[in-house]
N, C-alpha and C. Protein backbone atom coordinates (compact mmCIF):
# COMPACT_ATOMS: atom_id res chain seq x y z
N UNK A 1 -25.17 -44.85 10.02
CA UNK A 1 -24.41 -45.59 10.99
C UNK A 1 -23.75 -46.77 10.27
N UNK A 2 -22.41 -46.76 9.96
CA UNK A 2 -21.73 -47.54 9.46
C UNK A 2 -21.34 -48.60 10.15
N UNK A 3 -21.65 -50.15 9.90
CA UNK A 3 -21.34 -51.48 10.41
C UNK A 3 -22.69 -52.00 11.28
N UNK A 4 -23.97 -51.54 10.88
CA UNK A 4 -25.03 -51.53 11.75
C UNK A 4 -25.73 -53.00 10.60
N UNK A 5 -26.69 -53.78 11.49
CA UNK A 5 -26.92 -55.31 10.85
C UNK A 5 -28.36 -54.96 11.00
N UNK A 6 -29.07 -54.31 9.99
CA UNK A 6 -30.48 -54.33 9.49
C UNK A 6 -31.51 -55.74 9.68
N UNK A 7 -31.95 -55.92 10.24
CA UNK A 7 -33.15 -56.98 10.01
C UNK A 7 -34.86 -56.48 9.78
N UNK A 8 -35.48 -56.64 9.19
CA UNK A 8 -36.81 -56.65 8.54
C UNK A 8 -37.50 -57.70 8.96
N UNK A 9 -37.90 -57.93 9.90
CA UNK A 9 -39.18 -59.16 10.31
C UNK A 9 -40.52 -59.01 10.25
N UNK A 10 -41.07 -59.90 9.61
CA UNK A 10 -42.67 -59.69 9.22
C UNK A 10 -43.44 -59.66 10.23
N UNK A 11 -44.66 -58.07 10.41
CA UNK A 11 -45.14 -57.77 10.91
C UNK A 11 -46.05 -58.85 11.07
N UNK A 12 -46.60 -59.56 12.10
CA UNK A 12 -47.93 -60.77 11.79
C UNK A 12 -48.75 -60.10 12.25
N UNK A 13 -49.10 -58.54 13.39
CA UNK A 13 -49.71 -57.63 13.61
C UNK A 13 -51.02 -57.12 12.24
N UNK A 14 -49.98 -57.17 11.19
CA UNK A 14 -50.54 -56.32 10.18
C UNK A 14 -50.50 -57.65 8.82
N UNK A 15 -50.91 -58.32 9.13
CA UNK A 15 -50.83 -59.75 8.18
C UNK A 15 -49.63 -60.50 7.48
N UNK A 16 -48.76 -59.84 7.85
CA UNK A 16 -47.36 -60.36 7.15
C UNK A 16 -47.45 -61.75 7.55
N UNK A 17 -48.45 -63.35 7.43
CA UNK A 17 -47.79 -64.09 8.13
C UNK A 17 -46.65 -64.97 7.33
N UNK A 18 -46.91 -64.68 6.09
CA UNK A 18 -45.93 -65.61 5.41
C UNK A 18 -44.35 -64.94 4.73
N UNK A 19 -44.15 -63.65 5.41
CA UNK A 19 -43.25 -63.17 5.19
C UNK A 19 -41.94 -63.57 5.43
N UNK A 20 -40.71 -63.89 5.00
CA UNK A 20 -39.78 -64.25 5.71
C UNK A 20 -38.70 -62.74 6.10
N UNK A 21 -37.93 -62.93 7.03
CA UNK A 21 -37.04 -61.76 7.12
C UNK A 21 -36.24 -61.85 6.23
N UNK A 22 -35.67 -60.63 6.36
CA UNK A 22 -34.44 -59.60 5.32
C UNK A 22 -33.49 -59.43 6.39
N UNK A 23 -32.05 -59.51 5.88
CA UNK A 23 -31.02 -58.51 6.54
C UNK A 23 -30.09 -58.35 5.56
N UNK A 24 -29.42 -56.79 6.01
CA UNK A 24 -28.74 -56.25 5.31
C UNK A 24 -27.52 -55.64 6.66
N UNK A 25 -26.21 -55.00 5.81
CA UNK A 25 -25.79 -54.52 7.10
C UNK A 25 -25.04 -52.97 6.24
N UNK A 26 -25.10 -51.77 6.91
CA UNK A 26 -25.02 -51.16 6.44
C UNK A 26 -23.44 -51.12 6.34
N UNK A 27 -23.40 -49.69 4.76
CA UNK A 27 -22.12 -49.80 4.79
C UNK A 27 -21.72 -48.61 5.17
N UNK A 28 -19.79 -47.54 4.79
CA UNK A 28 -19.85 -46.48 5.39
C UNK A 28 -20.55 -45.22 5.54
N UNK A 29 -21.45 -45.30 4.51
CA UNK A 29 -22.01 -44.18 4.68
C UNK A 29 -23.17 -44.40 4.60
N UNK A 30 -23.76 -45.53 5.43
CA UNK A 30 -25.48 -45.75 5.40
C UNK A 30 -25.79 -46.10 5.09
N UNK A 31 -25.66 -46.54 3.67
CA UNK A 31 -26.42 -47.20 2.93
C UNK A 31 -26.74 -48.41 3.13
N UNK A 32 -27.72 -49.66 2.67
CA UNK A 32 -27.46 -50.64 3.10
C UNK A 32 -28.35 -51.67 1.83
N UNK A 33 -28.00 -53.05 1.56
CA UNK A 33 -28.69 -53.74 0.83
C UNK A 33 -29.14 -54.73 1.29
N UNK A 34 -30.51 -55.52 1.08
CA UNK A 34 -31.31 -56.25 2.30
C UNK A 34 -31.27 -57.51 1.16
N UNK A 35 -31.26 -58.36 1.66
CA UNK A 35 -31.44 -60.23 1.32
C UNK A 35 -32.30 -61.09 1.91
N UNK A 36 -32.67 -61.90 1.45
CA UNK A 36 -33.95 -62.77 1.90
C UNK A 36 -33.28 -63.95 1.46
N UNK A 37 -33.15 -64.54 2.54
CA UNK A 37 -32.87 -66.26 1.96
C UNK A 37 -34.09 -66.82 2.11
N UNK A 38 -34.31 -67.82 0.80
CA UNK A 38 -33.15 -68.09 -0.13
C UNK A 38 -33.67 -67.54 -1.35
N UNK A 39 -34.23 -66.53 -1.26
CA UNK A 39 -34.79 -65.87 -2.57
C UNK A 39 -33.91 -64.37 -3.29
N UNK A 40 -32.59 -64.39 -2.15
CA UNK A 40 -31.83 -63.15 -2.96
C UNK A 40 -32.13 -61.55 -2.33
N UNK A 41 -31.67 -61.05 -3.20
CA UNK A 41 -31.61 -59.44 -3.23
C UNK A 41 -32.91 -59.02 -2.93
N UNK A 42 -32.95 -57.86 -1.56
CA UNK A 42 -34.35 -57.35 -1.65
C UNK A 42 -35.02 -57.74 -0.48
N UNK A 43 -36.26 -57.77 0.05
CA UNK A 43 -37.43 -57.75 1.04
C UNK A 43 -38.89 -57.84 0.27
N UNK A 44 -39.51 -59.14 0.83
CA UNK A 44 -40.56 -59.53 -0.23
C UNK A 44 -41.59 -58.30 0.20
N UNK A 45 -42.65 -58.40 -0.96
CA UNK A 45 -44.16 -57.07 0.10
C UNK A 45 -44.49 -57.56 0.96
N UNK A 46 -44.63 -56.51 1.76
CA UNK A 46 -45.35 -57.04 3.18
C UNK A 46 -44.50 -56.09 4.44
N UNK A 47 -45.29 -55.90 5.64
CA UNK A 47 -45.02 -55.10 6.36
C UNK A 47 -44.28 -56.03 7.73
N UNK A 48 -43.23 -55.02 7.85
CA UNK A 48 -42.07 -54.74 8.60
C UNK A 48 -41.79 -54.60 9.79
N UNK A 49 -41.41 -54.96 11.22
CA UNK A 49 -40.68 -54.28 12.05
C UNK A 49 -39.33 -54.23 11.83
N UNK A 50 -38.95 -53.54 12.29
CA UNK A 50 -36.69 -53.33 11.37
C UNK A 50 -36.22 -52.93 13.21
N UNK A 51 -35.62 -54.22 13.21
CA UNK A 51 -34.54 -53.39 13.98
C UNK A 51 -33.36 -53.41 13.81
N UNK A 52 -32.45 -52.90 14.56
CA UNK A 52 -30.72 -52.70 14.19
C UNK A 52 -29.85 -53.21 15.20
N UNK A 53 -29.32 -53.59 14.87
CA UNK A 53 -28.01 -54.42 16.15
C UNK A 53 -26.63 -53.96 15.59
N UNK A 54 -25.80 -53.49 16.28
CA UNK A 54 -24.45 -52.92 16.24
C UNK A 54 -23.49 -53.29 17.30
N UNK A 55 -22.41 -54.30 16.64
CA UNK A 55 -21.61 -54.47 17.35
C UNK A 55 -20.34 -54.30 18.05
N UNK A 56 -19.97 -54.12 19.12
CA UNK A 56 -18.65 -53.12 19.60
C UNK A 56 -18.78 -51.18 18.95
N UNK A 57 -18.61 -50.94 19.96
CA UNK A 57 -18.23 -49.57 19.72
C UNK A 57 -19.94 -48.50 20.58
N UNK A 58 -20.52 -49.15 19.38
CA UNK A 58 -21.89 -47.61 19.33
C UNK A 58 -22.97 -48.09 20.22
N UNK A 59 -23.27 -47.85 21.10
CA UNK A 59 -24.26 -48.13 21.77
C UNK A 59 -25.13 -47.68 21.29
N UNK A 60 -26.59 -47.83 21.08
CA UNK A 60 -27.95 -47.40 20.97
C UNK A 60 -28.72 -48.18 21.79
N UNK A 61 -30.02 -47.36 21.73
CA UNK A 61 -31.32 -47.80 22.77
C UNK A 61 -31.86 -49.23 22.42
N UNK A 62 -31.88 -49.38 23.77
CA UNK A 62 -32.48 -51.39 23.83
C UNK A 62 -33.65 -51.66 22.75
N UNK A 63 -34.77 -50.66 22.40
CA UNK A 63 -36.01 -50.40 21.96
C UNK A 63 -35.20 -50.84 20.30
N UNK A 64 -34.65 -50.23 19.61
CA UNK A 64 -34.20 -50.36 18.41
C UNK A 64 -33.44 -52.15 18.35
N UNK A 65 -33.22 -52.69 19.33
CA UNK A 65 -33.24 -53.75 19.23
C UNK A 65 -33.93 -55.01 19.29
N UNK A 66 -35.21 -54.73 19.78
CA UNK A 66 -36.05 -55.59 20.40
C UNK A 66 -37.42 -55.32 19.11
N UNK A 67 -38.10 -56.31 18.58
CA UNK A 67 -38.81 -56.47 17.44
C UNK A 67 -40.37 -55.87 18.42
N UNK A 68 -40.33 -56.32 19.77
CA UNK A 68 -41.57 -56.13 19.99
C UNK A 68 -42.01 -54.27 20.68
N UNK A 69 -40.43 -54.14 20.66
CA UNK A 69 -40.31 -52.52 21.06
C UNK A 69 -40.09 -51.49 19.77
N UNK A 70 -39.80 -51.93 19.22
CA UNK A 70 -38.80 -50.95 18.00
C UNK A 70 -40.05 -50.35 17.31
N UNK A 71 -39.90 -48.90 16.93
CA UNK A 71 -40.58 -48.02 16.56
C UNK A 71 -40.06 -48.04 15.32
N UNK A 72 -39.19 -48.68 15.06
CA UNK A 72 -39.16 -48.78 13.53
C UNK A 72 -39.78 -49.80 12.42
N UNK A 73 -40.78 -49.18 11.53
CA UNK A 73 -41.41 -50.46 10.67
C UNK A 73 -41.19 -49.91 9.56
N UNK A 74 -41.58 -50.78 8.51
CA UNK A 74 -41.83 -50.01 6.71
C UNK A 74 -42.82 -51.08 6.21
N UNK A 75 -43.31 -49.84 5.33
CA UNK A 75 -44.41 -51.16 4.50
C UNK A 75 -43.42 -51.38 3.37
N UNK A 76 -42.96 -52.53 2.84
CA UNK A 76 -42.76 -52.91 1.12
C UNK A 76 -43.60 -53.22 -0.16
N UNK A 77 -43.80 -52.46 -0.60
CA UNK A 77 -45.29 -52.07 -1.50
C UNK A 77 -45.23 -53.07 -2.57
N UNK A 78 -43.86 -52.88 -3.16
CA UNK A 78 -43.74 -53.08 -4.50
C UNK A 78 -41.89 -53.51 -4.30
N UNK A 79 -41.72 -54.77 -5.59
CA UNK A 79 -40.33 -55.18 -5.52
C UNK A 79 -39.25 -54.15 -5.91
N UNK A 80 -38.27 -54.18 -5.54
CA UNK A 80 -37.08 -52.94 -6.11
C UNK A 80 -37.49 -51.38 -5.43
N UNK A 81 -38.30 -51.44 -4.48
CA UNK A 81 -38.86 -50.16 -3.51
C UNK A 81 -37.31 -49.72 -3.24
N UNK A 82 -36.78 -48.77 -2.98
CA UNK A 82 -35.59 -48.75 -2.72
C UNK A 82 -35.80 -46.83 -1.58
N UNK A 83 -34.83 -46.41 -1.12
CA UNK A 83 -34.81 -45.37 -0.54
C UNK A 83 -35.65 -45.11 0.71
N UNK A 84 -35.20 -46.19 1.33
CA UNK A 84 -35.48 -45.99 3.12
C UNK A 84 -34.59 -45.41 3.97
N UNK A 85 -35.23 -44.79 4.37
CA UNK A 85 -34.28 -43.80 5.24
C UNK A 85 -35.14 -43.79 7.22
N UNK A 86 -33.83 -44.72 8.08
CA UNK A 86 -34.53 -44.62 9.37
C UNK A 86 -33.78 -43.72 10.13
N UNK A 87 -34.19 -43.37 10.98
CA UNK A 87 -33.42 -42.49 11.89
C UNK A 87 -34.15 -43.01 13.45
N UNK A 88 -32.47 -42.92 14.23
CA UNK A 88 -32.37 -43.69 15.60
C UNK A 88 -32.31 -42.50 16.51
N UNK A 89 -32.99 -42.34 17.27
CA UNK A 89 -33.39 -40.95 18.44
C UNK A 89 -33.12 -42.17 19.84
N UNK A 90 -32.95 -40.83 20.86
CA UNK A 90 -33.28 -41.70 22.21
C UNK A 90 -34.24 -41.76 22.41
């Protein structure tokens, strides 16, 4: 989904408390690169809820927007982890 605004917020569920968020926004063909201010390129370790916000045009489900709904998480194991792949269902 091209023009979609990635965010990564630390799970505090699963101990992330000192995590800060990531966003990235994807580009045309999906891909996307995540940033952490003010530390740069990337998503520190530590576990994840991700949701996606897209503006004008594509509607998707409220759930993918909302941190306390979104079925989307990732763990970040290790720095330079790369090749996440989410997929948005109704």
């Amino acid at each position: 989904m091209p023009g979609a605004t990635l965010c990564f917020i630390p799970d505090i569920t699963k101990g992330n408390r000192d995590g800060l968020q990531a966003t990235g926004q994807t580009a045309e063909d999906g891909s996307f690169t995540l940033q952490t201010y003010p530390h740069g390129d990337g998503a520190m370790v530590g576990s994840y809820k991700v949701i996606c916000i897209v503006f004008g045009g594509i509607a998707i489900p409220q759930k993918y927007r909302n941190p306390t709904q979104t079925p989307l998480a990732v763990d970040v194991k290790e720095p330079g982890a790369d090749h996440l792949v989410f997929i948005l269902t109704d």
